[in-house]
Protein backbone atom coordinates (compact mmCIF):
# COMPACT_ATOMS: atom_id res chain seq x y z
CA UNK A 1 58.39 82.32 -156.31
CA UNK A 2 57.69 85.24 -158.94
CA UNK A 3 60.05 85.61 -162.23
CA UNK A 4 61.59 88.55 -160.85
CA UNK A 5 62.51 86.71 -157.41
CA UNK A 6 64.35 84.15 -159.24
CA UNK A 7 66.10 86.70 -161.36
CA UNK A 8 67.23 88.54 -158.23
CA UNK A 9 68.22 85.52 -156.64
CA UNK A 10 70.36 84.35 -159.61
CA UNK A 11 72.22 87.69 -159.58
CA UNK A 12 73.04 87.17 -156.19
CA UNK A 13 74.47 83.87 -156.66
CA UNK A 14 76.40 85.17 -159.80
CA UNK A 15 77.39 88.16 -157.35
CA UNK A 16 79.24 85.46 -154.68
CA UNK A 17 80.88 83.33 -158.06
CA UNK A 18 81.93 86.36 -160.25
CA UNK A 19 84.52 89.03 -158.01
CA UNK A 20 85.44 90.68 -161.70
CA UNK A 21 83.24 93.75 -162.23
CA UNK A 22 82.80 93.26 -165.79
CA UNK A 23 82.52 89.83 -165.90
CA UNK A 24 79.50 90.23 -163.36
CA UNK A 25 78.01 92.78 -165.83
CA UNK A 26 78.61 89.74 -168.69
CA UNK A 27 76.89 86.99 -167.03
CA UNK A 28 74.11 88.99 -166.12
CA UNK A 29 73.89 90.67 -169.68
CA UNK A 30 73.20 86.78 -170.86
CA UNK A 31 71.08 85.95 -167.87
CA UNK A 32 68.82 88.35 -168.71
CA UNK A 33 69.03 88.08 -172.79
CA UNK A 34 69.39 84.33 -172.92
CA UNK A 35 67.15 83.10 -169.87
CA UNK A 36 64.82 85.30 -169.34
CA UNK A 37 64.27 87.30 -172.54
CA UNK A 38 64.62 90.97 -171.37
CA UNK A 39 66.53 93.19 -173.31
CA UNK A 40 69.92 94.06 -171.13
CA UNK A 41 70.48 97.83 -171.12
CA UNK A 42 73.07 99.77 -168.57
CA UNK A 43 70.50 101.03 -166.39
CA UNK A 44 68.59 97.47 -165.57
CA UNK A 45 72.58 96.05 -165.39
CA UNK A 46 73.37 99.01 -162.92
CA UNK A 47 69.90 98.50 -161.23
CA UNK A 48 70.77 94.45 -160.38
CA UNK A 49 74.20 94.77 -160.11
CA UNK A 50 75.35 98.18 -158.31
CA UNK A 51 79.07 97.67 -158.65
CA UNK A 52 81.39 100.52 -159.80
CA UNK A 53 80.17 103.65 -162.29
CA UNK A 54 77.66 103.87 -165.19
CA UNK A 55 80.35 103.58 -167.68
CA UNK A 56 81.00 100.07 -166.64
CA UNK A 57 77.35 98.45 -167.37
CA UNK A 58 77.51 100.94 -170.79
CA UNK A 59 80.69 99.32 -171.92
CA UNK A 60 79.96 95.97 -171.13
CA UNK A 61 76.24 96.26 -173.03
CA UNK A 62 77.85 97.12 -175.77
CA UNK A 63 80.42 94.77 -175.77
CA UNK A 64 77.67 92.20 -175.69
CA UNK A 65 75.44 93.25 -178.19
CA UNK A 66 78.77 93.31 -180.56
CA UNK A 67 79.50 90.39 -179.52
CA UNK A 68 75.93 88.63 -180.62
CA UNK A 69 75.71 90.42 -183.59
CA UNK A 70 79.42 88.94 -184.83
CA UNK A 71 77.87 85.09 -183.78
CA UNK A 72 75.11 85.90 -185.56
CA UNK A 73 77.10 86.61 -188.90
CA UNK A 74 78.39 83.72 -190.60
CA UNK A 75 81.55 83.99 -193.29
CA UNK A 76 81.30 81.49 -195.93
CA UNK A 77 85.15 80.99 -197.25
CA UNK A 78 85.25 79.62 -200.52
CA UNK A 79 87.26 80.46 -203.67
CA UNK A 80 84.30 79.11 -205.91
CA UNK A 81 81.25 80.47 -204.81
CA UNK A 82 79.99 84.23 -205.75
CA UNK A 83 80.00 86.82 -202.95
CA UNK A 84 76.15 86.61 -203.28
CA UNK A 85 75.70 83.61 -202.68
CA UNK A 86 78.11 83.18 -199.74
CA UNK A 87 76.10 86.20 -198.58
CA UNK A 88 72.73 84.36 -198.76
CA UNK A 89 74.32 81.24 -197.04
CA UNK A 90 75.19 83.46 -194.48
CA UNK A 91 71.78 84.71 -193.63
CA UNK A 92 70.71 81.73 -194.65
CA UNK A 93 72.47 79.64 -191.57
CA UNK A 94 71.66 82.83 -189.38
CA UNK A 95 68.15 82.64 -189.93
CA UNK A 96 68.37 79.10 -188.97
CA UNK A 97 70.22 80.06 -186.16
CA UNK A 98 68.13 82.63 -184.80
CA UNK A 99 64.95 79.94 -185.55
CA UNK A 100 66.71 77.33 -183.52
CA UNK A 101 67.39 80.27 -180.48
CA UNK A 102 63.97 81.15 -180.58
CA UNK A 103 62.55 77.60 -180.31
CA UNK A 104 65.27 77.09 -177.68
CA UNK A 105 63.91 79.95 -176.14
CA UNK A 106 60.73 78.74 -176.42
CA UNK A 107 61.40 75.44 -174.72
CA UNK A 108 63.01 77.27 -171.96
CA UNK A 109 60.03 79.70 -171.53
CA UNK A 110 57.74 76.42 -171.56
CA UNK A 111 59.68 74.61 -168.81
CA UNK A 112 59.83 77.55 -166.83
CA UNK A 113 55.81 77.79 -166.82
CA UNK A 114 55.91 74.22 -165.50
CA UNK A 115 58.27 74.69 -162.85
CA UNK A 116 56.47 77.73 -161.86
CA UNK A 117 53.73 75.59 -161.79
CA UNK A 118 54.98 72.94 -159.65
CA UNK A 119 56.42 75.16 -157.16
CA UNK A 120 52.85 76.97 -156.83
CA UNK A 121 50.92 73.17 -156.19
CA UNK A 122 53.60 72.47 -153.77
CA UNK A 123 53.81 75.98 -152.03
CA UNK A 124 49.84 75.49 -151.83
CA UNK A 125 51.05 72.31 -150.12
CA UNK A 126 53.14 73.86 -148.02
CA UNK A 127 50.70 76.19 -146.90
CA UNK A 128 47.86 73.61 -146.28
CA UNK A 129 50.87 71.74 -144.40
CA UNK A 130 51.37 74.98 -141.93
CA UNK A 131 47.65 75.72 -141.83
CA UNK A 132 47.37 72.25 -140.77
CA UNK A 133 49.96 72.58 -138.23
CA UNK A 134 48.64 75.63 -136.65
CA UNK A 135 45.34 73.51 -136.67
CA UNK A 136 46.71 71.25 -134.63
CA UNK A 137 48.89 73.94 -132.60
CA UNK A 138 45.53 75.43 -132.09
CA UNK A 139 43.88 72.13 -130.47
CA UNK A 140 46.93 71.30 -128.45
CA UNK A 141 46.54 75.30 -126.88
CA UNK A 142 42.46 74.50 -126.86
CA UNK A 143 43.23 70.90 -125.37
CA UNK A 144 46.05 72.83 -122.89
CA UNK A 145 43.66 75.19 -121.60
CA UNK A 146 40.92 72.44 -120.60
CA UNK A 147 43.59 70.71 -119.15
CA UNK A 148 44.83 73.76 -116.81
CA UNK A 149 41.16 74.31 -116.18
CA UNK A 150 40.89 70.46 -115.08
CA UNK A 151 44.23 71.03 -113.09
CA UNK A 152 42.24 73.83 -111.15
CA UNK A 153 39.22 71.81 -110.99
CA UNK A 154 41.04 68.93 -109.55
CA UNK A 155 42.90 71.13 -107.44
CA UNK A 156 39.82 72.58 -105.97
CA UNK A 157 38.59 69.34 -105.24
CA UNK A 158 41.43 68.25 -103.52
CA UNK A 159 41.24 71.14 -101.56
CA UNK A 160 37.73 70.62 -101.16
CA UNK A 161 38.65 66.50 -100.00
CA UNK A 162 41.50 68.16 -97.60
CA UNK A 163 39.24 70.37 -95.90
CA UNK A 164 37.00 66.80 -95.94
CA UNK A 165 39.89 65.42 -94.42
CA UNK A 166 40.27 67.51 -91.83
CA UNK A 167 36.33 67.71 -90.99
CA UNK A 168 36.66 63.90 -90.61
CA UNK A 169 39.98 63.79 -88.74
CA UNK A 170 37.89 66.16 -86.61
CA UNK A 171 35.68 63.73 -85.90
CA UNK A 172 37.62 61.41 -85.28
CA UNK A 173 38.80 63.38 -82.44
CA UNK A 174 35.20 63.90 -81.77
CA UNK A 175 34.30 60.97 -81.47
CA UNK A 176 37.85 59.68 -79.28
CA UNK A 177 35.98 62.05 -77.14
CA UNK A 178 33.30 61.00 -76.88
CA UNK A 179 35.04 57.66 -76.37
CA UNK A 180 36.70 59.13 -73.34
CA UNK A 181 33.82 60.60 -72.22
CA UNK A 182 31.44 57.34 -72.47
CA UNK A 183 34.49 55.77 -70.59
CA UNK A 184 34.51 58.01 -68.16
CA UNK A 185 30.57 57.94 -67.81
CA UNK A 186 31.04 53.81 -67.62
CA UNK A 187 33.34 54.46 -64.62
CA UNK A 188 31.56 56.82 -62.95
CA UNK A 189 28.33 54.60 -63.26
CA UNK A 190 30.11 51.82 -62.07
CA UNK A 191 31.32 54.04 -59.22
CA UNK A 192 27.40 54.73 -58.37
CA UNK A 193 26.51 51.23 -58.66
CA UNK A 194 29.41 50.37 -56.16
CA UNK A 195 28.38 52.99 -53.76
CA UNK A 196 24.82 51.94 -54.21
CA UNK A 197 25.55 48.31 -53.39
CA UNK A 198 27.49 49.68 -50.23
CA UNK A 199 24.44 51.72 -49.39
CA UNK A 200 22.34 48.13 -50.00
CA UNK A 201 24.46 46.46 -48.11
CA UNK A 202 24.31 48.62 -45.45
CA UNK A 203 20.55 49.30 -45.40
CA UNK A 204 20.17 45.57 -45.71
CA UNK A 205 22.25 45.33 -42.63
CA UNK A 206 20.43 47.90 -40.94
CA UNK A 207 17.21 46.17 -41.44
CA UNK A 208 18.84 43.01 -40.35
CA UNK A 209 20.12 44.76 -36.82
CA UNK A 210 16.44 46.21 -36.97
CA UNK A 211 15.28 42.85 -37.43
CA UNK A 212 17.36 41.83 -34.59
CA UNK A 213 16.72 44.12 -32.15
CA UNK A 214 12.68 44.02 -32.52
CA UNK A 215 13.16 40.43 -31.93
CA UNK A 216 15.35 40.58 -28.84
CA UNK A 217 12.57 43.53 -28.29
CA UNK A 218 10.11 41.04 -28.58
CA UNK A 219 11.57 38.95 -26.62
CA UNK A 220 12.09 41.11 -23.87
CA UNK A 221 8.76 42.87 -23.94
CA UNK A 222 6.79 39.65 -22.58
CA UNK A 223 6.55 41.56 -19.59
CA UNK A 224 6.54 44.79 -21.20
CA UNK A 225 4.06 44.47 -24.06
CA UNK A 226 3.45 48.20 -24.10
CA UNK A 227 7.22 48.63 -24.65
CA UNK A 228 7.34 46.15 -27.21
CA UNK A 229 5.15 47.28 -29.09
CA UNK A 230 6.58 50.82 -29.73
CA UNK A 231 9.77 49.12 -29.97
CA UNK A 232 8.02 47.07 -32.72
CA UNK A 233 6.51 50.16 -34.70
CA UNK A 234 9.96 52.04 -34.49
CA UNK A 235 11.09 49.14 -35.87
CA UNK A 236 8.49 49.17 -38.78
CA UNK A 237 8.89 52.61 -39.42
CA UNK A 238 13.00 52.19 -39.39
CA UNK A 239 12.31 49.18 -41.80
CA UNK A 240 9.76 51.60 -44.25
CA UNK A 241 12.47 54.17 -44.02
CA UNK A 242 15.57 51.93 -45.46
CA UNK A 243 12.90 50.48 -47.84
CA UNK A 244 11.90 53.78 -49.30
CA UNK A 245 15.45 55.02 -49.51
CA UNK A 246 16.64 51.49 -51.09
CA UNK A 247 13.52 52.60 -54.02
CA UNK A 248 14.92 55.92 -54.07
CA UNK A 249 18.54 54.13 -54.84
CA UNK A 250 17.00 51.95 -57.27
CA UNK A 251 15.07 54.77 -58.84
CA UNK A 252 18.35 56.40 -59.39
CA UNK A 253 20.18 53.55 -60.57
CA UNK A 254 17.60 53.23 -63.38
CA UNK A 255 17.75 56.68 -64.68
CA UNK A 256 21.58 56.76 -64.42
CA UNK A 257 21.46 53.48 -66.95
CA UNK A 258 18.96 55.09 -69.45
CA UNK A 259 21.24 58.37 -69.68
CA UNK A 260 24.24 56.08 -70.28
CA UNK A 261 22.05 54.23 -72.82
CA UNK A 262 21.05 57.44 -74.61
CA UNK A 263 25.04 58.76 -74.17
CA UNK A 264 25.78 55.38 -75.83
CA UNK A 265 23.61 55.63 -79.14
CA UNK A 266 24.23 58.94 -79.38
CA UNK A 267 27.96 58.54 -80.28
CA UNK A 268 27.31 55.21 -82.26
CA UNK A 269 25.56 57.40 -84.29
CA UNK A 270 27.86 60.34 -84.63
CA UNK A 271 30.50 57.15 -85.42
CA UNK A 272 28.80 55.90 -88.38
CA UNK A 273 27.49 59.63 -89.77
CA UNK A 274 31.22 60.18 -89.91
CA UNK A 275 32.80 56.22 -91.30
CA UNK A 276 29.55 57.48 -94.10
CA UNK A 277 31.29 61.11 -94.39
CA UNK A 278 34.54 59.04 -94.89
CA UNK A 279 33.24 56.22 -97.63
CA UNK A 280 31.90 58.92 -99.63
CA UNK A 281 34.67 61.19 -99.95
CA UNK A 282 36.72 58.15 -100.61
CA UNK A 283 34.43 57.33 -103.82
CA UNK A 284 34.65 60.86 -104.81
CA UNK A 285 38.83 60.40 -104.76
CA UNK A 286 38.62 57.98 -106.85
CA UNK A 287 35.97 59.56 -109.46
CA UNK A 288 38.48 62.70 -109.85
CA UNK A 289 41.70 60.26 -110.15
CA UNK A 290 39.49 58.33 -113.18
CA UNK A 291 39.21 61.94 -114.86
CA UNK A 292 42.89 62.59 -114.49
CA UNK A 293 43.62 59.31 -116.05
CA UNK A 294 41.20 60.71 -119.10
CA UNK A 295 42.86 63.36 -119.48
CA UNK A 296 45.97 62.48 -119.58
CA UNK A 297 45.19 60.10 -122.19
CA UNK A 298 43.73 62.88 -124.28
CA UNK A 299 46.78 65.00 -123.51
CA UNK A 300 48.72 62.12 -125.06
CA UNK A 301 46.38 61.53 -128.46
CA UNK A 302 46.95 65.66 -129.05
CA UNK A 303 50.92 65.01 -128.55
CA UNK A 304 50.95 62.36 -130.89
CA UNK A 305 48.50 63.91 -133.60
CA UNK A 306 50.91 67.26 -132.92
CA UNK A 307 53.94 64.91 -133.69
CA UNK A 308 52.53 63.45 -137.05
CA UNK A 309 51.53 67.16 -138.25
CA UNK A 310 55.10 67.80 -137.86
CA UNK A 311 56.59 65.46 -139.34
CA UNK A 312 53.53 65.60 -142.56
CA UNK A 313 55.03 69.07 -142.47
CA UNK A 314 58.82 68.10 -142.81
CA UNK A 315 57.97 65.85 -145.53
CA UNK A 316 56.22 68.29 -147.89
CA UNK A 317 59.17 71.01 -147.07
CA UNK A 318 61.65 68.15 -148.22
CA UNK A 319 59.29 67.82 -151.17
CA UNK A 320 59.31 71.69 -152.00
CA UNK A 321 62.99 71.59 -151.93
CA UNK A 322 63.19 68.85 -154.27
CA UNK A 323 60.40 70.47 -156.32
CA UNK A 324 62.83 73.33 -155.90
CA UNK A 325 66.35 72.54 -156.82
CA UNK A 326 64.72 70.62 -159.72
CA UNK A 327 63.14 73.98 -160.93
CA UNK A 328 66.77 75.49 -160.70
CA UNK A 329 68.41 72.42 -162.56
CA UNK A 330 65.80 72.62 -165.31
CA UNK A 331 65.86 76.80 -165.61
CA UNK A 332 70.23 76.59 -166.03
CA UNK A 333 71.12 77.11 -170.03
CA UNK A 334 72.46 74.38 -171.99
CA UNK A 335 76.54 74.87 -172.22
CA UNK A 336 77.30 76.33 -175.83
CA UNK A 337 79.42 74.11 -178.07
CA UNK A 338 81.65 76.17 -180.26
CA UNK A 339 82.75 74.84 -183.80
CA UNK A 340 84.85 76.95 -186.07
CA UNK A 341 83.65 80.45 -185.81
CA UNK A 342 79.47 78.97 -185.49
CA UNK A 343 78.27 79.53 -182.32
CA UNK A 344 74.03 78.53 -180.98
């Protein structure tokens, strides 16, 4: 704080004690003379002050340089000494007075240097205080922003893993399907081989009647050899007939279980593509939880670094108002002690 802000800030506060125009104009006449060393005229008094007319700070200017000029004269009453030499005491104890005002003075001016000096080393504090707090207000934004962009990261991922989600839980459906499908396939096939055992047990049967009846043929065709022995090659053919179709039925039977072995891999397959689909995006779950875990650590470290700034901050403002009001204590003048008509 300059010379000139203290000055105007000690008017002020003389301003709020003093409601007595003149006696405003008085205590600032000494402020200035006594504290500060500037020579009080009406227009600097009207210039701090600003209360009523001209005439006012004129009068009271006067009234005060009158006033130090009669302390500054000293009567030496005594019946036995020589008007000379009570004149030369006088000047005498006036020069001592003024010597003793000026080295007063000079004290004052001294301690107000070293106040001034303090409150510069701790307003430099104070500023390296705030420049360290916007420091760290400035890596909490910085540490705020990567965090938003880790938000959006993360929620892109988990957008990414829904989506995932809903691939897999399709399927899942995908492969109930194909479930349902391979079941139905199982029943049908089973249907085929139950239908194919009825035809086998039917051709069988018809080979057995065939059987049969080119025996009774052959029975009967002792007499009739000729007879029995077209019987006997209908019969054969009959017999190569049910044999070819029961190959044919076979045949069939053995494709039918190949396509249901193909069917078969084919969705075990498609099954464990999609439990691998699954498993990974799992793993990569837990990777982004792990790097919201970091981060919220680090969000926590910047909190608590933020938090001791602060309060490093509070404690050198505390410090600057003690540096302060200690400034103001030393910089107040000395109360004058009157004795007879003698005054500092």
């Amino acid at each position: 704080m300059s010379t000139e802000s203290e000055l105007l800030a000690e008017v002020e506060a003389l301003k709020v004690k003093f409601s007595d125009t003149r006696a405003l104009y008085r205590e600032v006449c000494a402020l200035l003379f006594f504290r500060y060393g500037v020579t009080p005229t009406a227009n600097k008094l009207y210039q701090y002050v600003r209360r009523g007319s001209m005439n006012v700070p004129t009068e009271e200017v006067g009234k005060f340089w009158d006033e130090l000029r009669h302390n500054a004269r000293i009567d030496i009453q005594h019946p036995d000494l020589p008007e000379e030499i009570k004149t030369l005491a006088a000047e005498a104890i006036a020069g001592l007075w003024r010597h003793a005002s000026d080295a007063a003075r000079g004290e004052l001016a001294a301690a107000r240097l070293e106040l001034q000096a303090d409150a510069e080393r701790a307003r430099q504090g104070q500023e390296a205080a705030e420049q360290a707090v916007v420091n760290v207000r400035n890596a909490m934004t910085q540490l705020q922003l990567e965090l938003e962009q880790k938000n959006e990261a993360l929620g892109a991922v988990q957008a990414s893993l829904e989506a995932e989600r809903r691939s897999q839980a399709a399927v899942q459906a995908r492969a109930q399907e194909l479930q349902v499908q391979l079941e139905q396939a199982r029943i049908q096939q089973q249907r085929q081989q139950e239908g194919f055992s009825a035809d086998l047990a039917k051709a069988r049967e018809a080979v057995h009647t065939a059987q049969e009846r080119a025996a009774a043929a052959e029975r009967r065709s002792l007499t009739e050899i000729d007879q029995e022995r077209q019987a006997r090659a209908k019969a054969d053919r009959a017999t190569e007939a049910l044999r070819e179709k029961l190959a044919d039925a076979e045949t069939r039977e053995r494709q039918s279980s190949l396509e249901h072995a193909q069917v078969t891999t084919r969705m075990h397959f498609e099954a464990n593509t999609s439990k691998a689909a699954l498993q990974h995006a799992v793993e990569a779950q837990g990777d982004l939880q792990h790097e919201v875990e970091a981060l919220k650590r680090q969000l926590g470290e910047s909190q608590q670094a933020t938090i001791r700034a602060q309060a490093e901050a509070q404690t050198l403002q505390a410090m600057v108002e003690r540096l302060t009001a200690l400034g103001n204590a030393k910089s107040r003048p000395a109360p004058r002690k009157k004795s007879g008509k003698t005054e500092p």
